[in-house]
N, C-alpha and C. Protein backbone atom coordinates (compact mmCIF):
# COMPACT_ATOMS: atom_id res chain seq x y z
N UNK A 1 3.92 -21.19 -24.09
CA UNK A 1 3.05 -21.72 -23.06
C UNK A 1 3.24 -20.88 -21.79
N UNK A 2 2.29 -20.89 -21.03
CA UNK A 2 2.39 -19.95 -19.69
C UNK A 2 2.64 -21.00 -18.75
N UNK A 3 3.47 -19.95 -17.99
CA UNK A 3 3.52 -21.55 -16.17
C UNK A 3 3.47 -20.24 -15.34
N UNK A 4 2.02 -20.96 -14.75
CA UNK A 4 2.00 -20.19 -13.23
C UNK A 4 3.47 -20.34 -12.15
N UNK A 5 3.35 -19.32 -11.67
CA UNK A 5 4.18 -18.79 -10.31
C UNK A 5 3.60 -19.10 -9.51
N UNK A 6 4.28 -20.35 -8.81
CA UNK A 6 3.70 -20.92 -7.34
C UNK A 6 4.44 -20.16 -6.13
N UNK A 7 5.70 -20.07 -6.00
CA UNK A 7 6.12 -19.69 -5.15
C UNK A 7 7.57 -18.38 -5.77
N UNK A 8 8.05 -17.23 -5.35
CA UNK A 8 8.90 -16.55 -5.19
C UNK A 8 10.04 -16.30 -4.12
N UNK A 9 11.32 -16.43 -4.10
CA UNK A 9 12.09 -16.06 -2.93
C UNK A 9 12.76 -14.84 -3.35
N UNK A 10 13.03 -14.17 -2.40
CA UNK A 10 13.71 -12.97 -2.67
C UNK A 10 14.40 -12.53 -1.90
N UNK A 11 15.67 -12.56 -2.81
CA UNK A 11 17.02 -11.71 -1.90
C UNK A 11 17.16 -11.60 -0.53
N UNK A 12 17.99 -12.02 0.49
CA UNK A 12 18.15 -11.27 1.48
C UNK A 12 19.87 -11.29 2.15
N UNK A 13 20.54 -10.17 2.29
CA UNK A 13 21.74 -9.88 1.56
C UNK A 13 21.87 -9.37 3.12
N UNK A 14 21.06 -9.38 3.75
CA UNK A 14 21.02 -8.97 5.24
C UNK A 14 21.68 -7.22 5.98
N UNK A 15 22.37 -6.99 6.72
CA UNK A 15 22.66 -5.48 6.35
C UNK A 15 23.90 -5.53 5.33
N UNK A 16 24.00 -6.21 4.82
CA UNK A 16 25.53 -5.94 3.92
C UNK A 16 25.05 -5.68 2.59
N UNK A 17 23.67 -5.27 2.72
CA UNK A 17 23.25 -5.20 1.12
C UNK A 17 23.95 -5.87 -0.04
N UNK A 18 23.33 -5.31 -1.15
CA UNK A 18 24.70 -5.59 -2.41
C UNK A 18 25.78 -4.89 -2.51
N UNK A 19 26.63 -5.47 -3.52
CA UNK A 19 27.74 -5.17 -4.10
C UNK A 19 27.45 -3.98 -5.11
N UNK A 20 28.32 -3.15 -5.58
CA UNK A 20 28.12 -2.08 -6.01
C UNK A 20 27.91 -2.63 -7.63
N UNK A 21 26.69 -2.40 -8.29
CA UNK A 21 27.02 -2.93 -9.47
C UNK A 21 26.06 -4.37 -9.76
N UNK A 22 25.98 -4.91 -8.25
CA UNK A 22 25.62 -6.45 -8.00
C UNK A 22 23.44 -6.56 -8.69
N UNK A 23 23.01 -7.01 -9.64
CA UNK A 23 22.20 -7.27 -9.17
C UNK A 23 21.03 -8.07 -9.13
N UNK A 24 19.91 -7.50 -8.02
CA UNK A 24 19.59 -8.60 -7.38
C UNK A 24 18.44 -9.48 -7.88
N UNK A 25 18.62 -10.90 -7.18
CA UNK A 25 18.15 -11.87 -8.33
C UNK A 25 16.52 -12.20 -7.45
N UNK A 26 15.33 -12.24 -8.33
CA UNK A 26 14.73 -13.51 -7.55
C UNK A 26 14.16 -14.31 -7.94
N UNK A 27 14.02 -15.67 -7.06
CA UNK A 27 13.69 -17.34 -7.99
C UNK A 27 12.13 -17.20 -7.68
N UNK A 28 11.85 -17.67 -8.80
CA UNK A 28 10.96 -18.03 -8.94
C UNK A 28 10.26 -19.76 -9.42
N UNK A 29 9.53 -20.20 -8.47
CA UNK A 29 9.28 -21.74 -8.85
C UNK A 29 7.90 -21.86 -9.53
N UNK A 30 8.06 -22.26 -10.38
CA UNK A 30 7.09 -22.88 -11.35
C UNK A 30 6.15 -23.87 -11.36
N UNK A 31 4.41 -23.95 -11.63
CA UNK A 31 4.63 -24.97 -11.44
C UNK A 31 4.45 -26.43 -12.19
N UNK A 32 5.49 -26.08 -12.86
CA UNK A 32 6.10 -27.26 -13.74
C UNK A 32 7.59 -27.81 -13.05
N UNK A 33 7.51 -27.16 -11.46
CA UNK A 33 8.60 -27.29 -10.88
C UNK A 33 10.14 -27.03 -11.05
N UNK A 34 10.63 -26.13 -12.29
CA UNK A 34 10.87 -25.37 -11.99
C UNK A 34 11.54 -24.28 -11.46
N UNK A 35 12.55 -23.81 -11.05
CA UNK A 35 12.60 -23.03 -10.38
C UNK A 35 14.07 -21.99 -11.26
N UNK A 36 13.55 -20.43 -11.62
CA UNK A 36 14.10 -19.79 -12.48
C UNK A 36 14.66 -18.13 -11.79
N UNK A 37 15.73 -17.94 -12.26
CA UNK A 37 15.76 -16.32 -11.54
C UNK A 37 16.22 -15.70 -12.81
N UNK A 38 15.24 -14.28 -11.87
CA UNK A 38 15.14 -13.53 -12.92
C UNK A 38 15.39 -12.01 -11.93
N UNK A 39 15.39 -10.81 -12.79
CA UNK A 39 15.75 -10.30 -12.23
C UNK A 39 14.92 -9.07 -11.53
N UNK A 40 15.29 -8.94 -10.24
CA UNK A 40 14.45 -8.15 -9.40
C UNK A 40 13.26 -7.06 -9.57
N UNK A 41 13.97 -6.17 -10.60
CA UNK A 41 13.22 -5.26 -11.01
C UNK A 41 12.36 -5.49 -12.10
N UNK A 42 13.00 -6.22 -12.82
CA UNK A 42 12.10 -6.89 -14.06
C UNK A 42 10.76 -7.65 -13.12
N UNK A 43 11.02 -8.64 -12.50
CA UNK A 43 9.86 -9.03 -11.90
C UNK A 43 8.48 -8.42 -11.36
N UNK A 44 9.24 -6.88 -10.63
CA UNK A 44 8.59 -6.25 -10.15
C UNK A 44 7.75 -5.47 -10.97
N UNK A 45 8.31 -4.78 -12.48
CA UNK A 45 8.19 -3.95 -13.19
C UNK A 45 6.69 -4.66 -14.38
N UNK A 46 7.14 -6.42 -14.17
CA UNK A 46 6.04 -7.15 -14.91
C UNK A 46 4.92 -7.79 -14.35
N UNK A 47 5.13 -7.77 -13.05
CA UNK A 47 3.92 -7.73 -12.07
C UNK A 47 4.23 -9.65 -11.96
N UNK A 48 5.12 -10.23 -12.00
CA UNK A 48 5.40 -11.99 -11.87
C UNK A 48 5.34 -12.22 -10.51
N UNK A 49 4.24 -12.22 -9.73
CA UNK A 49 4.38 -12.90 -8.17
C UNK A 49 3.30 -13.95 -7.91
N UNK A 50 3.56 -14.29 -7.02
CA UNK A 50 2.96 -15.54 -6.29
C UNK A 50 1.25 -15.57 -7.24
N UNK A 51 0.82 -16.73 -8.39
CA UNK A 51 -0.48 -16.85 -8.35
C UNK A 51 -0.59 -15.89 -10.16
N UNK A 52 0.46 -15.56 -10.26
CA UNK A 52 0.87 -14.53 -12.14
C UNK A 52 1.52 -15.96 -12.27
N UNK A 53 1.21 -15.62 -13.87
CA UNK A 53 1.78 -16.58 -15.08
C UNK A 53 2.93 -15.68 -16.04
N UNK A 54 3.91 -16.48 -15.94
CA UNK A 54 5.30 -16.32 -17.39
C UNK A 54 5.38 -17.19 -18.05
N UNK A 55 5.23 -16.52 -19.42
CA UNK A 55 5.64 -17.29 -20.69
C UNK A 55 6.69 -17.77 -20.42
N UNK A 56 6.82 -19.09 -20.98
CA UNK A 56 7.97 -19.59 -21.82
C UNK A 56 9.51 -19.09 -22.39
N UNK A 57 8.58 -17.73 -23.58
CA UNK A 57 9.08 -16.77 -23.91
C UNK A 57 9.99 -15.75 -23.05
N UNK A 58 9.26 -15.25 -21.99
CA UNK A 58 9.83 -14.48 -21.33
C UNK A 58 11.20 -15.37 -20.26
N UNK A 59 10.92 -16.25 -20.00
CA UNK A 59 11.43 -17.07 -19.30
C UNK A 59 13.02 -17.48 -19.86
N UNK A 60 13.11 -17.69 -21.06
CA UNK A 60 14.20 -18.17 -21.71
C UNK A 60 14.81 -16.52 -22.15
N UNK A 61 13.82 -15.67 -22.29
CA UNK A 61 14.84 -14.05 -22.69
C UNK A 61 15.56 -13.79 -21.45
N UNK A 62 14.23 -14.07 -20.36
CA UNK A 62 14.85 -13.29 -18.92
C UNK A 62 15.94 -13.91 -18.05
N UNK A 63 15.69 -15.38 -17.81
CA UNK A 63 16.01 -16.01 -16.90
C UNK A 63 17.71 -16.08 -16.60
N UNK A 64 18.28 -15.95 -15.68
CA UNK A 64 19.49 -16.58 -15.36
C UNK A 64 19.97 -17.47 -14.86
């Protein structure tokens, strides 16, 4: 099943960036309410923002 992406937060680590190694997460809320992180680049790389739909599928491979 697909669940739209209502809302995204993302990282802010302020000037102390990350940790070497560290990385970075962002939540995503559902709206089946929701709310899953996954990871930064993956998100970016699958196009999941505000108003995009994730499977189920992807959700339970990706999520942390």
């Amino acid at each position: 099943m697909l669940r739209k992406i209502v809302d995204l937060t993302e990282p802010d680590n302020g000037c102390e960036g990350f940790m070497p190694g560290e990385e970075p997460l962002v939540t995503l809320k559902l709206d089946d309410g929701r709310e899953v992180r996954i990871p930064d680049m993956l998100a970016y790389k699958m196009n999941w923002d505000i108003g995009q739909s994730i499977s189920d599928e992807d959700i339970e491979k990706y999520a942390r």
